[in-house]
N, C-alpha and C. Protein backbone atom coordinates (compact mmCIF):
# COMPACT_ATOMS: atom_id res chain seq x y z
N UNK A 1 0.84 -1.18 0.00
CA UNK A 1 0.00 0.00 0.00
C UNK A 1 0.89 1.24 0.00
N UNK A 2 0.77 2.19 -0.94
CA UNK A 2 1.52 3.81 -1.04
C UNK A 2 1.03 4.61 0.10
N UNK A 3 1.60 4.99 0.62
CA UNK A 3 1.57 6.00 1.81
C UNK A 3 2.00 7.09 1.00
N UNK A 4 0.88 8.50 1.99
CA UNK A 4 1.27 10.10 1.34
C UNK A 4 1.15 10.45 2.64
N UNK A 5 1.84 10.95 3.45
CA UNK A 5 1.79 11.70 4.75
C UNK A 5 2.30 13.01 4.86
N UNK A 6 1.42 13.81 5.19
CA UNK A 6 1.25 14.98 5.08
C UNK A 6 1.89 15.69 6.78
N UNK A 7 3.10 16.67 6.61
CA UNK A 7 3.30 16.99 7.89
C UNK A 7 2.61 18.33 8.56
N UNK A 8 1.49 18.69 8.87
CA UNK A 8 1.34 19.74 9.60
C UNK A 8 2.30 20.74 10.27
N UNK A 9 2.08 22.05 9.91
CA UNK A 9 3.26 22.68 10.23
C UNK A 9 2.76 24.19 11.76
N UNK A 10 2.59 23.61 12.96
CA UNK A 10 2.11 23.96 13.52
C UNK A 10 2.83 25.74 13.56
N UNK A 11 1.68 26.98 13.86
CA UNK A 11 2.13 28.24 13.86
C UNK A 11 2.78 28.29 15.45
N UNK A 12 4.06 28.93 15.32
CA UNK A 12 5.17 29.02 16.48
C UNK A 12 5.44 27.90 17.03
N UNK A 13 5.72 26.96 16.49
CA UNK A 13 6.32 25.86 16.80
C UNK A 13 7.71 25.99 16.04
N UNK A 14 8.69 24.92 16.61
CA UNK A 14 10.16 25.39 16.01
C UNK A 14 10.29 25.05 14.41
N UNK A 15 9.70 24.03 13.96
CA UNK A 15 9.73 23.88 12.69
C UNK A 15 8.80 25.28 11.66
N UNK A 16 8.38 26.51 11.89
CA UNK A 16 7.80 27.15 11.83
C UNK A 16 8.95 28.38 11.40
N UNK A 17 9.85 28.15 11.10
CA UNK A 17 11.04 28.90 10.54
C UNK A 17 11.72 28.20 9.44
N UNK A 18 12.71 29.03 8.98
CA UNK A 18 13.28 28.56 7.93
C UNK A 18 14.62 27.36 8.20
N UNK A 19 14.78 27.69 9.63
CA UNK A 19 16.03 26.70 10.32
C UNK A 19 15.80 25.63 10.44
N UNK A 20 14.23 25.64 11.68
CA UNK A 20 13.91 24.73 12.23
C UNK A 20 12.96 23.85 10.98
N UNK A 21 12.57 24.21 10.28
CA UNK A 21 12.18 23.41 8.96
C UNK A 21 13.46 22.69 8.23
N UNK A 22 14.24 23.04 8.03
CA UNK A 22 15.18 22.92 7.60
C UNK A 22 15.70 21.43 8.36
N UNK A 23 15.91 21.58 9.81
CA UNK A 23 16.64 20.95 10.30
C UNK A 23 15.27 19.40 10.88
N UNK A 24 13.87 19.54 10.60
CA UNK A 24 13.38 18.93 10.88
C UNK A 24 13.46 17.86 9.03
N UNK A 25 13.56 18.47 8.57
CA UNK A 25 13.75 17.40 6.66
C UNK A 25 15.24 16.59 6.65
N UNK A 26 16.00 17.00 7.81
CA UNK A 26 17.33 16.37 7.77
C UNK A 26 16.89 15.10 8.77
N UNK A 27 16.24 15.58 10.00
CA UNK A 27 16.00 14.66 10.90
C UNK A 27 14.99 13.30 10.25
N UNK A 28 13.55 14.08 9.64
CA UNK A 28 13.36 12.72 8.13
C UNK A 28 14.23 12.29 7.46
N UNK A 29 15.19 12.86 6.78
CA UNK A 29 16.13 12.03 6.15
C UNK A 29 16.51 11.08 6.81
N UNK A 30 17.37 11.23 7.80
CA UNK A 30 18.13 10.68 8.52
C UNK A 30 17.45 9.44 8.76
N UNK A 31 16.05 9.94 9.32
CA UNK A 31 15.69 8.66 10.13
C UNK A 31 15.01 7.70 8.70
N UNK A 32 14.77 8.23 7.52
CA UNK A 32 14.54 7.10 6.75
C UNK A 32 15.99 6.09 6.10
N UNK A 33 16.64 7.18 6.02
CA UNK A 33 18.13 6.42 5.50
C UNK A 33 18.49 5.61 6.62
N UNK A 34 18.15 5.82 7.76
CA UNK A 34 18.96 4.79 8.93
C UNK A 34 18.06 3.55 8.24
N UNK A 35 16.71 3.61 7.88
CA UNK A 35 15.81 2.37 8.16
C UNK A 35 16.25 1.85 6.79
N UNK A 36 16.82 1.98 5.80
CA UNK A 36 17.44 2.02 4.41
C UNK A 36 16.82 2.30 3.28
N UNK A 37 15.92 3.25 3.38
CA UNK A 37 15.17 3.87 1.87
C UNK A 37 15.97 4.66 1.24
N UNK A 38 15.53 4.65 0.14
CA UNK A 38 16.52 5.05 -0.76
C UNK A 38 15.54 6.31 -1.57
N UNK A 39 16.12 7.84 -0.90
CA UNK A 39 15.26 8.93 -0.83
C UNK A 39 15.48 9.80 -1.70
N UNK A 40 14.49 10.78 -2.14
CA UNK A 40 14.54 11.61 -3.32
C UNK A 40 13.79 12.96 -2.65
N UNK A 41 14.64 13.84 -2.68
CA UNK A 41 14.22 15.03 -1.91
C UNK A 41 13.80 15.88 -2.93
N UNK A 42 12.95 16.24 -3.28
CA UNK A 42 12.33 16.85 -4.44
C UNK A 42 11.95 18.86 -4.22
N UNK A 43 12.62 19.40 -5.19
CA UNK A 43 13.13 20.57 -4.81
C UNK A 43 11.76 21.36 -5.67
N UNK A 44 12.03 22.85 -5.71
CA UNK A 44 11.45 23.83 -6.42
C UNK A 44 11.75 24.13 -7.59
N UNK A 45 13.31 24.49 -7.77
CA UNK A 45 13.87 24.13 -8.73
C UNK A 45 15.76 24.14 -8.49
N UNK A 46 16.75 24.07 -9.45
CA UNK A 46 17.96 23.88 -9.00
C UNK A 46 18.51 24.72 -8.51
N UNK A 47 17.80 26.39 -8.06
CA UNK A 47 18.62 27.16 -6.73
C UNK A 47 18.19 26.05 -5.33
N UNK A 48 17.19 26.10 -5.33
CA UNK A 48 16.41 25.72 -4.13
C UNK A 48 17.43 24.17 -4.13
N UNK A 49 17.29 23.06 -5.21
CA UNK A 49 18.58 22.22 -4.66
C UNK A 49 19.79 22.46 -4.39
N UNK A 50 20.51 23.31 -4.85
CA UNK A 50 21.70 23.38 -4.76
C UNK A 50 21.88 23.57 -3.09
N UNK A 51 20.55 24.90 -2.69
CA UNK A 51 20.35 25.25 -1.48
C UNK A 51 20.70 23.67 -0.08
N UNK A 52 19.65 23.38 -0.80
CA UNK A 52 19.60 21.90 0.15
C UNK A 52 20.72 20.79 -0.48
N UNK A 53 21.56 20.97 -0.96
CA UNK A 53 22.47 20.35 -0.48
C UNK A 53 23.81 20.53 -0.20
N UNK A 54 23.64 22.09 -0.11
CA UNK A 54 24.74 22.69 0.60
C UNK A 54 24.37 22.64 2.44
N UNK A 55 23.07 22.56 2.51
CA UNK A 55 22.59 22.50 3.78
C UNK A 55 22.92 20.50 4.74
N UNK A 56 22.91 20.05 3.58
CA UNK A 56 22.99 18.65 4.45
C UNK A 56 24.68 18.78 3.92
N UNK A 57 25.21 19.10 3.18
CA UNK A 57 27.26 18.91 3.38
C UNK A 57 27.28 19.97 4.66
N UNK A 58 26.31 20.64 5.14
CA UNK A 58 26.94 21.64 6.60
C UNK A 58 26.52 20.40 6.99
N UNK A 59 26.14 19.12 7.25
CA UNK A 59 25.63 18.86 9.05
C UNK A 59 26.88 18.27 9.48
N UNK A 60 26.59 17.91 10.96
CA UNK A 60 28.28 17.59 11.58
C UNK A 60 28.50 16.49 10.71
N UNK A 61 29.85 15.64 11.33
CA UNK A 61 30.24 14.42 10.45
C UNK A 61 29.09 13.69 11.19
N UNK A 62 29.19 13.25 12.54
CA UNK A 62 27.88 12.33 12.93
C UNK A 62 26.45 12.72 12.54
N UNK A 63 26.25 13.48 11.90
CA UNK A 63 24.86 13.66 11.71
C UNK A 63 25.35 13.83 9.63
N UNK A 64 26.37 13.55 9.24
CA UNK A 64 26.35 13.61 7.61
C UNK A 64 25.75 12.36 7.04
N UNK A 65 24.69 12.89 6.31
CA UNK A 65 24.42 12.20 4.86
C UNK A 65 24.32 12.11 3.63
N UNK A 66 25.03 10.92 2.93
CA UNK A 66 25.47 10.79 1.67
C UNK A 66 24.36 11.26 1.24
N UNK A 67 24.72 12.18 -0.17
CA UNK A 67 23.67 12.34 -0.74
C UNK A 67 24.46 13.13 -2.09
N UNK A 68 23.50 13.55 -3.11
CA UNK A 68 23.99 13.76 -4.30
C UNK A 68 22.62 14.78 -5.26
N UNK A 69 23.13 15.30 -6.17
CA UNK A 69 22.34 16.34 -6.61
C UNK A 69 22.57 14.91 -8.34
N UNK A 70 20.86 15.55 -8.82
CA UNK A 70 20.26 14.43 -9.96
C UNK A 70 21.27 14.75 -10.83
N UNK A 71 21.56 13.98 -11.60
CA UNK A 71 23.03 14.03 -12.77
C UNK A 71 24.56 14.06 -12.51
N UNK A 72 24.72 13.98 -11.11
CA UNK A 72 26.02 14.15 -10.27
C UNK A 72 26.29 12.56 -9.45
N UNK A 73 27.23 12.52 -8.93
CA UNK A 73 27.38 11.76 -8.18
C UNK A 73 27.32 10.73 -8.46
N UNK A 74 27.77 9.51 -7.63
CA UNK A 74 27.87 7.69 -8.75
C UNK A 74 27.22 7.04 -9.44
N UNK A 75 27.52 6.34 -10.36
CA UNK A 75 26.49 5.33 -11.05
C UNK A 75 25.30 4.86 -10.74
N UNK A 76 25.26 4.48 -9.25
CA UNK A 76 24.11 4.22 -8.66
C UNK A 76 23.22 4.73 -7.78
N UNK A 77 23.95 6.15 -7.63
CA UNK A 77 23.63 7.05 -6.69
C UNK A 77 23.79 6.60 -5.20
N UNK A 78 23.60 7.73 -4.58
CA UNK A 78 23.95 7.51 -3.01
C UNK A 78 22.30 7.38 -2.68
N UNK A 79 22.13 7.12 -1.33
CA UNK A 79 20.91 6.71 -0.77
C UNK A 79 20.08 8.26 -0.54
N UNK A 80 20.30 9.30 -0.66
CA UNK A 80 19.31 10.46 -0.85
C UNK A 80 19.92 11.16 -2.28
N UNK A 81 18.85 11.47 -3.38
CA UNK A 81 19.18 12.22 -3.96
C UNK A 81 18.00 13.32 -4.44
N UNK A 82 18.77 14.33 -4.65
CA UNK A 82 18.36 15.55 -4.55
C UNK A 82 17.88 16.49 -5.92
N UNK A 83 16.52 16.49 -6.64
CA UNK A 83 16.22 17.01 -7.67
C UNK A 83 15.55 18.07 -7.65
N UNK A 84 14.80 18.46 -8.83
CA UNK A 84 13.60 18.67 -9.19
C UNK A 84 12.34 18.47 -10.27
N UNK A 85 11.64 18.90 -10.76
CA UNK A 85 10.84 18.85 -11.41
C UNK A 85 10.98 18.03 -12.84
N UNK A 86 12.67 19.01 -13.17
CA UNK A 86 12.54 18.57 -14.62
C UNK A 86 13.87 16.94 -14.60
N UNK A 87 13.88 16.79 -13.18
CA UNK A 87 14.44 15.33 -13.17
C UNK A 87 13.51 14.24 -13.24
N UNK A 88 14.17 13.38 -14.63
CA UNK A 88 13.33 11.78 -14.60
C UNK A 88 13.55 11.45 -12.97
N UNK A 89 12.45 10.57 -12.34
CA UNK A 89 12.72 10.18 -10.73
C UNK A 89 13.43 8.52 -10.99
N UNK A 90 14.15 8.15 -10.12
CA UNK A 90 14.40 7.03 -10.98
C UNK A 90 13.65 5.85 -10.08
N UNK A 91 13.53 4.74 -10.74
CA UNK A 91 12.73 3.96 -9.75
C UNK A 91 13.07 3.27 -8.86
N UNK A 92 14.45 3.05 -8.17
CA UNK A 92 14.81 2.69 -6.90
C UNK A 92 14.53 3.75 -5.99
N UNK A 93 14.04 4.47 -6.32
CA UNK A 93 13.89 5.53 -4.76
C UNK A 93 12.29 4.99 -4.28
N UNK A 94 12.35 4.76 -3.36
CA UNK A 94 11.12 4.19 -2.62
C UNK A 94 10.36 5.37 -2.10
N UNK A 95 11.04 6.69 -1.64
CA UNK A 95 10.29 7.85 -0.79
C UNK A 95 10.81 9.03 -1.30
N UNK A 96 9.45 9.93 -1.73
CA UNK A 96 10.27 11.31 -1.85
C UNK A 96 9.36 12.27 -0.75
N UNK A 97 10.22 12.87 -0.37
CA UNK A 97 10.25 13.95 0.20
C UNK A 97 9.97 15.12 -0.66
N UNK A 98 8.53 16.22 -0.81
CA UNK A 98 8.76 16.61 -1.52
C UNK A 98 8.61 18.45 -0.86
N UNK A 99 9.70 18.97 -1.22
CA UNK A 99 9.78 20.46 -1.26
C UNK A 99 9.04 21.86 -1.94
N UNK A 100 8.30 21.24 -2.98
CA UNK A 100 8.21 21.97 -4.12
C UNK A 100 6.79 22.48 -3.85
N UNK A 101 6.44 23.05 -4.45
CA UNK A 101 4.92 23.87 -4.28
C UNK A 101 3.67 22.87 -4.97
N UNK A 102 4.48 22.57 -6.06
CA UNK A 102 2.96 22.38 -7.16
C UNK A 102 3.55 21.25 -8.04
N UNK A 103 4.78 20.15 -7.74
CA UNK A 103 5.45 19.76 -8.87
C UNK A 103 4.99 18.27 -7.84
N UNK A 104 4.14 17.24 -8.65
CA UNK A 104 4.03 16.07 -8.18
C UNK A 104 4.01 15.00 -9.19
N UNK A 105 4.93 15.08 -9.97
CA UNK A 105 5.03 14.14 -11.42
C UNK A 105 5.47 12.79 -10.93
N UNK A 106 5.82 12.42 -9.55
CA UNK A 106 6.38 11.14 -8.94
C UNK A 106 4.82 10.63 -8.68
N UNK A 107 3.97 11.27 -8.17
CA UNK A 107 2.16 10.51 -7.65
C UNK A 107 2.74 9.25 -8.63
N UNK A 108 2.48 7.98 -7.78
CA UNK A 108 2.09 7.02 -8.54
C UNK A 108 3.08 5.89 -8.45
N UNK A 109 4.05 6.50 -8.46
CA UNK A 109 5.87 6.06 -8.78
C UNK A 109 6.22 5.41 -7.50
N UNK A 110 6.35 6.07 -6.34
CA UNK A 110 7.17 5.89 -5.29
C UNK A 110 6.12 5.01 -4.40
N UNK A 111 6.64 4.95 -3.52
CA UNK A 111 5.54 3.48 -2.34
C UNK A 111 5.08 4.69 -1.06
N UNK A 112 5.97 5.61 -0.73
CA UNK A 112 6.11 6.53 0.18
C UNK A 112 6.02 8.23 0.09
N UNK A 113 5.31 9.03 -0.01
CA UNK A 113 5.51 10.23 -0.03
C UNK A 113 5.09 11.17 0.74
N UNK A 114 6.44 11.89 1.15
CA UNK A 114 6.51 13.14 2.28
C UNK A 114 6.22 14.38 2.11
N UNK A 115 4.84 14.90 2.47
CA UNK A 115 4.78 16.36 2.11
C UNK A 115 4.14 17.45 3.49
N UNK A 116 4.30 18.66 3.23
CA UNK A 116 4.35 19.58 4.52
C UNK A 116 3.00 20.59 4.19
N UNK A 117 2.53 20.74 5.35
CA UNK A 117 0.81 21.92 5.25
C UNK A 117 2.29 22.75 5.80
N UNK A 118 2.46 24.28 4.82
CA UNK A 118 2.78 25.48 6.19
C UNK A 118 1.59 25.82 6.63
N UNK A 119 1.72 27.02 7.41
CA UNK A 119 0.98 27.85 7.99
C UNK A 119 -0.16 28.77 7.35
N UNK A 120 0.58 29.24 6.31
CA UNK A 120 -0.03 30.28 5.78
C UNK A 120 -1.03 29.97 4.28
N UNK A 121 -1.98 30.72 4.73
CA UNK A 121 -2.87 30.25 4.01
C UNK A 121 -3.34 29.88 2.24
N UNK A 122 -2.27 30.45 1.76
CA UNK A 122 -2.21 30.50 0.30
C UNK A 122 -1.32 28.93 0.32
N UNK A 123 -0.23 28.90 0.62
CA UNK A 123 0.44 27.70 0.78
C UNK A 123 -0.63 26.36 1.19
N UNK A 124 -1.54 26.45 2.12
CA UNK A 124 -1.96 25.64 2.80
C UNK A 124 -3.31 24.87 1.13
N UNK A 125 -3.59 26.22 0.83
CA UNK A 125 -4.31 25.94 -0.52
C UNK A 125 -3.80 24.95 -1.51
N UNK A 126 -2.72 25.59 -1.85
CA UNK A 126 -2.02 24.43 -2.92
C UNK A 126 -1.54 23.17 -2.16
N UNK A 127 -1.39 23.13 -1.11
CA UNK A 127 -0.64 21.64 -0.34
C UNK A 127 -2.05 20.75 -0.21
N UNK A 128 -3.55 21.24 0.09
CA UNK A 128 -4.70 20.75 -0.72
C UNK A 128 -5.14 20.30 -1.94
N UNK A 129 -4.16 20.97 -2.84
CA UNK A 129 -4.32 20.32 -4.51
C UNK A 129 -3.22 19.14 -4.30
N UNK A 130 -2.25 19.37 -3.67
CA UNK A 130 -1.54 18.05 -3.88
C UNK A 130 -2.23 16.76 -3.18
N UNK A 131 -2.47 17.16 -1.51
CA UNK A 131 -3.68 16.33 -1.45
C UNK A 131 -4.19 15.26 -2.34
N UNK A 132 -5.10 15.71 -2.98
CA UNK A 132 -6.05 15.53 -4.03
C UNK A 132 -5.38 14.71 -5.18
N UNK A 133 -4.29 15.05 -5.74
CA UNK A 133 -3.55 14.51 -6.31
C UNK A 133 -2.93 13.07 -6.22
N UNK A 134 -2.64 13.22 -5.02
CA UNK A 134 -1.76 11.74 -4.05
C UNK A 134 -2.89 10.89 -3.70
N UNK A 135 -4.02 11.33 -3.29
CA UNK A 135 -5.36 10.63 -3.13
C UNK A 135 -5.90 10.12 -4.60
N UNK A 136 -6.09 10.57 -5.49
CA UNK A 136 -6.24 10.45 -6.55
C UNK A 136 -5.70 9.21 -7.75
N UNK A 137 -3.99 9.13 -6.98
CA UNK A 137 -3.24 8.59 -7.68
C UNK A 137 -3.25 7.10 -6.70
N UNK A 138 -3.61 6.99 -5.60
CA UNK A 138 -4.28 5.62 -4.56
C UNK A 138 -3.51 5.57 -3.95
N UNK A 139 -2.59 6.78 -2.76
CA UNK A 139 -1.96 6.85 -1.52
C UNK A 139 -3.34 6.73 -0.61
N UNK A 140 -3.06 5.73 0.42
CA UNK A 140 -3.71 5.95 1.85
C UNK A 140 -3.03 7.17 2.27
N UNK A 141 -3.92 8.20 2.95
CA UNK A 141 -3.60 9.28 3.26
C UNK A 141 -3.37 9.60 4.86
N UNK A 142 -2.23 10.09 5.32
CA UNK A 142 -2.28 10.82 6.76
C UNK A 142 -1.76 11.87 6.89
N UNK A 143 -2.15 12.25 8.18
CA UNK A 143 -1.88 13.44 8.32
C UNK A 143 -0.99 13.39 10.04
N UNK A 144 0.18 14.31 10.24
CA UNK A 144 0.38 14.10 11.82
C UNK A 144 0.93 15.73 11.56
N UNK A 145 0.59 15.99 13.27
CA UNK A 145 1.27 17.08 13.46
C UNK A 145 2.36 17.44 14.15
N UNK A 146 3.69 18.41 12.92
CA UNK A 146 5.11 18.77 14.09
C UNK A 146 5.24 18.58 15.14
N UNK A 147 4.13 19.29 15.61
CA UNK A 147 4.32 20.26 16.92
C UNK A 147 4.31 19.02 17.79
N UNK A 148 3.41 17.76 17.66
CA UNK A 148 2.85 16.56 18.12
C UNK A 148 4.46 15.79 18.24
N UNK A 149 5.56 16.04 17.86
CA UNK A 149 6.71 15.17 17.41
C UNK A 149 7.74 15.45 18.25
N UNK A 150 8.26 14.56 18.95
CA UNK A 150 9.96 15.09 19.37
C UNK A 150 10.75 14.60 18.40
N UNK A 151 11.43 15.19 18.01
CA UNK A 151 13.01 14.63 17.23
C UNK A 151 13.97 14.23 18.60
């Protein structure tokens, strides 16, 4: 069964910034690569990746994960890799994580997909069309909330 889980992004909670968001998509990473999925972090477009993966080469060495930007990196890729839109997804990635506003060309593809409600209400609109989309395409759907989470 495809899972689409949707993360609620509670207002003034720490993930409710650009850091603490930030540092809560590393802590998903992390904890799916420990369990061994093989992840696709799906961007806006290639500022916004480059962004994020200059952000996971900052984390310490104990908290670094391999990872690689789409067209870079080994033959078989490392266990997170990092696109966007106008990347073919390839089909060993089991979970994407997705970043992007409005870009869901994976629905269908993957077994697992990660997506975020912000706060604000225009955002919260379109993260409803994706919704719809992932439902559409025959994800069982959930929903949990940040704020509800310790890392």
């Amino acid at each position: 069964m495809s899972i689409a889980t949707f993360y609620l992004i509670e207002p003034d909670s720490d993930v409710d910034s650009k850091q603490g968001f930030q540092e809560y998509v590393c802590y998903l990473i992390r904890h799916f690569t420990r369990q061994g999925a093989r992840v696709y972090l799906n961007t806006k477009d290639q500022q916004h990746a480059q962004q994020w993966d200059d952000c996971l080469f900052q984390l310490n060495n104990s908290d670094f994960i391999a990872h690689h930007l789409s067209g870079e990196g080994p033959t078989n890729g490392t266990q997170v890799e990092i696109g966007n839109g106008t990347t073919q997804l390839h089909r060993t990635r089991n979970i994407v994580i997705n970043l992007a506003e409005d870009d869901t060309n994976f629905a269908g593809i993957v077994s697992q997909v990660v997506d975020f409600v912000p706060c604000n209400e225009k955002a919260k609109h379109v993260a409803r069309e994706r919704y719809k989309i992932y439902r559409q395409a025959g994800y069982q759907m959930q929903t949990i909330s940040i704020a509800k989470l310790n890392k």
